[in-house]
C-alpha atoms as a PDB file:
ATOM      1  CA  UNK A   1       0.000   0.000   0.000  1.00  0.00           C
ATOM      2  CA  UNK A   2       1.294   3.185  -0.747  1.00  0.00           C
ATOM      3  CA  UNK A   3       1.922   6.564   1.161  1.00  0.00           C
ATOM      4  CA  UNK A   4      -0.389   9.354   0.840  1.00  0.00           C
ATOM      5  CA  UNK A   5       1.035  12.541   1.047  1.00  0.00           C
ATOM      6  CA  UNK A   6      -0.035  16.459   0.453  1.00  0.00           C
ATOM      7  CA  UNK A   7       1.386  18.288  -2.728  1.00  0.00           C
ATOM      8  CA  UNK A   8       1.365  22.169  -2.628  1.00  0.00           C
ATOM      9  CA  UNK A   9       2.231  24.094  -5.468  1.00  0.00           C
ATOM     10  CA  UNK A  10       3.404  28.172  -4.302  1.00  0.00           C
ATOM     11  CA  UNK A  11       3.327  29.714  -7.827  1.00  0.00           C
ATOM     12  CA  UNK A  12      -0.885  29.189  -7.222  1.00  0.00           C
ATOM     13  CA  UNK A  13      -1.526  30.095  -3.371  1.00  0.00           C
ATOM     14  CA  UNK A  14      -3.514  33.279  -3.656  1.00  0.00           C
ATOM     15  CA  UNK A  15      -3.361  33.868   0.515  1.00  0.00           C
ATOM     16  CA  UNK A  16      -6.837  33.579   0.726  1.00  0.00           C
ATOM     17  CA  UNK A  17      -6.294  31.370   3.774  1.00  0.00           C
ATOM     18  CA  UNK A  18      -9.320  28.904   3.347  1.00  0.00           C
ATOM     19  CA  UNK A  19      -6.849  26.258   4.231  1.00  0.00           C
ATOM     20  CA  UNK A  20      -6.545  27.712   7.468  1.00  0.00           C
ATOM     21  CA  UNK A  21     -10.030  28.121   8.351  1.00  0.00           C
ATOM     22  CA  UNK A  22     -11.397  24.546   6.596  1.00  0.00           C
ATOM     23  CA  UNK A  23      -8.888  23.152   8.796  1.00  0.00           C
ATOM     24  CA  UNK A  24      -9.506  24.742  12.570  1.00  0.00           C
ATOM     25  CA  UNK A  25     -13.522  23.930  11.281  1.00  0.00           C
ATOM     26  CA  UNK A  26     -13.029  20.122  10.253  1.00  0.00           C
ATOM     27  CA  UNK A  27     -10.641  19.309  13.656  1.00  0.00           C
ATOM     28  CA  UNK A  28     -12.583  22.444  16.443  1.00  0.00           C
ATOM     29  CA  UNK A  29      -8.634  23.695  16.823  1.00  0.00           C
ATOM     30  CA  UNK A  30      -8.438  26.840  19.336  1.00  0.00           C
ATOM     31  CA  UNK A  31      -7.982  30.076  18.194  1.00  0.00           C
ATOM     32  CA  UNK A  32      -4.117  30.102  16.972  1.00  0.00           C
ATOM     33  CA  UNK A  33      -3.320  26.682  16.499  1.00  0.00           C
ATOM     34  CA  UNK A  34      -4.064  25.053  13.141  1.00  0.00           C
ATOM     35  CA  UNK A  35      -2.722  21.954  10.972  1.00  0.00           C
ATOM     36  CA  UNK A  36      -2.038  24.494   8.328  1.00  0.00           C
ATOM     37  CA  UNK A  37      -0.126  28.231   8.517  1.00  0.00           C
ATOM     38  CA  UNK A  38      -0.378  30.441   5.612  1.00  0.00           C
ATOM     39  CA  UNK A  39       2.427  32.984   5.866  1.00  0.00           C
ATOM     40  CA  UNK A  40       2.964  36.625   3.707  1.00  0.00           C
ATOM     41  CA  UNK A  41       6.484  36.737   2.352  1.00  0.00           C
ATOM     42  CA  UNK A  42       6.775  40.620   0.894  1.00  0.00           C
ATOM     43  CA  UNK A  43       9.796  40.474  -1.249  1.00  0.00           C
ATOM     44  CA  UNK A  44      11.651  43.475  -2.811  1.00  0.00           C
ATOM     45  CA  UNK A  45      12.390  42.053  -6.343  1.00  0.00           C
ATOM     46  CA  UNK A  46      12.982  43.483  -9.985  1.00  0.00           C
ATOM     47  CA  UNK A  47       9.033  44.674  -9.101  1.00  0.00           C
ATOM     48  CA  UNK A  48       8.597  47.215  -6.453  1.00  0.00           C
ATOM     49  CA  UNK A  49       6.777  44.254  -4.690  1.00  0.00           C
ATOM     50  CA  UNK A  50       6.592  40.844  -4.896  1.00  0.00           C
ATOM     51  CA  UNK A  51       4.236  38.943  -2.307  1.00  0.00           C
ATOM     52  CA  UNK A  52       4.372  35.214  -1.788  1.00  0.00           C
ATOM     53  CA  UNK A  53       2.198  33.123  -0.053  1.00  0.00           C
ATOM     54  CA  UNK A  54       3.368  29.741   1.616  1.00  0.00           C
ATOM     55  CA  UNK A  55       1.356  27.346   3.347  1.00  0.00           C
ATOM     56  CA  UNK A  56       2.830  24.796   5.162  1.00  0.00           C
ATOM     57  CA  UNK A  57       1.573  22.360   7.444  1.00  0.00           C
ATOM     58  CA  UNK A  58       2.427  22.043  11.135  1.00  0.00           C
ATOM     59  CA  UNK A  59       2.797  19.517  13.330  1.00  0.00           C
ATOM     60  CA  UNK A  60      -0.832  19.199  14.289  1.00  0.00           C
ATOM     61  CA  UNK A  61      -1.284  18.192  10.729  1.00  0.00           C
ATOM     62  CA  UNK A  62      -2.267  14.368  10.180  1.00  0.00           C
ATOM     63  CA  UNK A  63      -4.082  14.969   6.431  1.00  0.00           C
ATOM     64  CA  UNK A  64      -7.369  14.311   7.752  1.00  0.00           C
ATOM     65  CA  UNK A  65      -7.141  10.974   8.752  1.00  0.00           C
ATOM     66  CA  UNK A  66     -10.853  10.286   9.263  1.00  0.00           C
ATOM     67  CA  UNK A  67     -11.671  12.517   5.894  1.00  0.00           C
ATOM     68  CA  UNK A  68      -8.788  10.103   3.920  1.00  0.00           C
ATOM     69  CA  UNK A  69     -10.216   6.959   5.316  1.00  0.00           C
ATOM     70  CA  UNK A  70     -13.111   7.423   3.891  1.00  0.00           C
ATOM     71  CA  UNK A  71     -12.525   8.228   0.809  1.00  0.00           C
ATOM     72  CA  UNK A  72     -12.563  12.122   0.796  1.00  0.00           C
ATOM     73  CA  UNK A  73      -9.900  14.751   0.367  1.00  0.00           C
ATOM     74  CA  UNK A  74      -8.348  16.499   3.457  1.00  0.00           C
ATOM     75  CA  UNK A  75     -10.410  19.701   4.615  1.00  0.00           C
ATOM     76  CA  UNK A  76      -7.643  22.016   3.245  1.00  0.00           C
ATOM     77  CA  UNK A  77      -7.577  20.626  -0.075  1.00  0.00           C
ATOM     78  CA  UNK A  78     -11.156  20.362  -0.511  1.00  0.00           C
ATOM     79  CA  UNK A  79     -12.059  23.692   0.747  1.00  0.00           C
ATOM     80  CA  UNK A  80      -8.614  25.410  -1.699  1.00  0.00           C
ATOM     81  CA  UNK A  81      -9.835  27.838  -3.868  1.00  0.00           C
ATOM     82  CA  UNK A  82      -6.723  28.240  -5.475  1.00  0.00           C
ATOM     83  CA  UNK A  83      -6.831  24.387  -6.060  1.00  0.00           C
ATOM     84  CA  UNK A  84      -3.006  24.693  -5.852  1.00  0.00           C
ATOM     85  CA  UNK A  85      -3.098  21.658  -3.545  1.00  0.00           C
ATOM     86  CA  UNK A  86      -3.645  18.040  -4.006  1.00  0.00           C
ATOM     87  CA  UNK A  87      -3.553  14.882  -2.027  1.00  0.00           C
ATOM     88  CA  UNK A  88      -2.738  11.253  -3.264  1.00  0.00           C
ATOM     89  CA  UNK A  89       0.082   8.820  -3.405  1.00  0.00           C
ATOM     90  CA  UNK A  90       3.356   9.822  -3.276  1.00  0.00           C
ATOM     91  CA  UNK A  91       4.564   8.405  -6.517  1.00  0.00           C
ATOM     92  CA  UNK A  92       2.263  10.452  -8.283  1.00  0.00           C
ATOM     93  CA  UNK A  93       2.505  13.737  -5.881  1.00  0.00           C
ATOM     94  CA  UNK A  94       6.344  13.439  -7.075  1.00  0.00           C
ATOM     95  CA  UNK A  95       5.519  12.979 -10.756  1.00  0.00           C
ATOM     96  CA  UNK A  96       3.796  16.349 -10.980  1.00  0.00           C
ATOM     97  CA  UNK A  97       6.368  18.279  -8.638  1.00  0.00           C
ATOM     98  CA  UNK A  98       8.763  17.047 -11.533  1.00  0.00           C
ATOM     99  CA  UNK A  99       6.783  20.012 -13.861  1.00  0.00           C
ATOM    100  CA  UNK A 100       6.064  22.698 -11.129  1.00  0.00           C
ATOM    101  CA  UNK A 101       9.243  24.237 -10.331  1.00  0.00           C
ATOM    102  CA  UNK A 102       7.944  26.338  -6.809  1.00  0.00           C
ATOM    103  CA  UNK A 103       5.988  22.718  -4.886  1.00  0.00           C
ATOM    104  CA  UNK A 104       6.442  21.226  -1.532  1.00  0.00           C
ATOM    105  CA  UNK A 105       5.725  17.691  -0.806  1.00  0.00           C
ATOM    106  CA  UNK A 106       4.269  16.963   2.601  1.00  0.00           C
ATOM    107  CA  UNK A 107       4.043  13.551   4.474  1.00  0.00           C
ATOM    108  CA  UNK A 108       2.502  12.993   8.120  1.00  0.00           C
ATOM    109  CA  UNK A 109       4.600  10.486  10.358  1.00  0.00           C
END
C-alpha cells in the first residue's frame, strides 16, 4: 500500500487562507493553532513588490485521517480555492512536482 502525502504548489496560493479556516472547522482547533499556517512573504524584487504566499503544514497536521479513510480529500484541499493543492500517493505527488518548479511535498509520520 502506498503513502499518501499532500502536494502544494506556491506559484498558485492566492493567501486567501481557506486552508486555514477549513482546517480549525473540520478538527474544532483553538484560536491560533491550526494543521495548516499560511504565511505573507513581501519580497523586494525586480518589481517594487513581490508577495508570496506559503502554506505549510504544522505539526498538528495528520491529512485528515478520518476525511482520507473514507474516501474524501483532506479539509484544506477540498475547501482550496486556489486548487493549488492536491492529495494522493506519493509516486504520483512526485511525478507532478517534476513540472512545477515552486511545490512542496508533505508527508505525516
Amino acid at each position: 500500500m502506498s503513502q499518501n502525502g499532500l502536494l502544494i504548489d506556491y506559484d498558485y496560493c492566492t493567501g486567501c487562507y481557506t486552508c486555514e479556516v477549513a482546517c480549525q472547522q473540520e478538527h474544532d482547533h483553538p484560536v491560533g493553532k491550526c494543521g495548516i499556517k499560511v504565511t505573507e512573504f513581501v519580497l523586494k524584487t525586480h518589481k517594487p513588490v513581490s508577495i508570496d504566499f506559503l502554506p505549510f503544514p504544522t505539526d498538528l497536521c495528520d491529512l485528515c485521517g478520518e476525511r482520507t479513510a473514507a474516501g474524501e480529500q483532506p479539509a484544506c484541499v477540498k475547501h482550496c480555492q486556489a486548487a493549488c493543492m492536491s492529495y494522493g500517493p506519493i509516486a504520483e505527488l512526485v511525478q507532478k512536482m517534476e513540472k512545477r518548479p515552486k511545490t512542496v511535498l508533505f508527508r505525516p509520520r
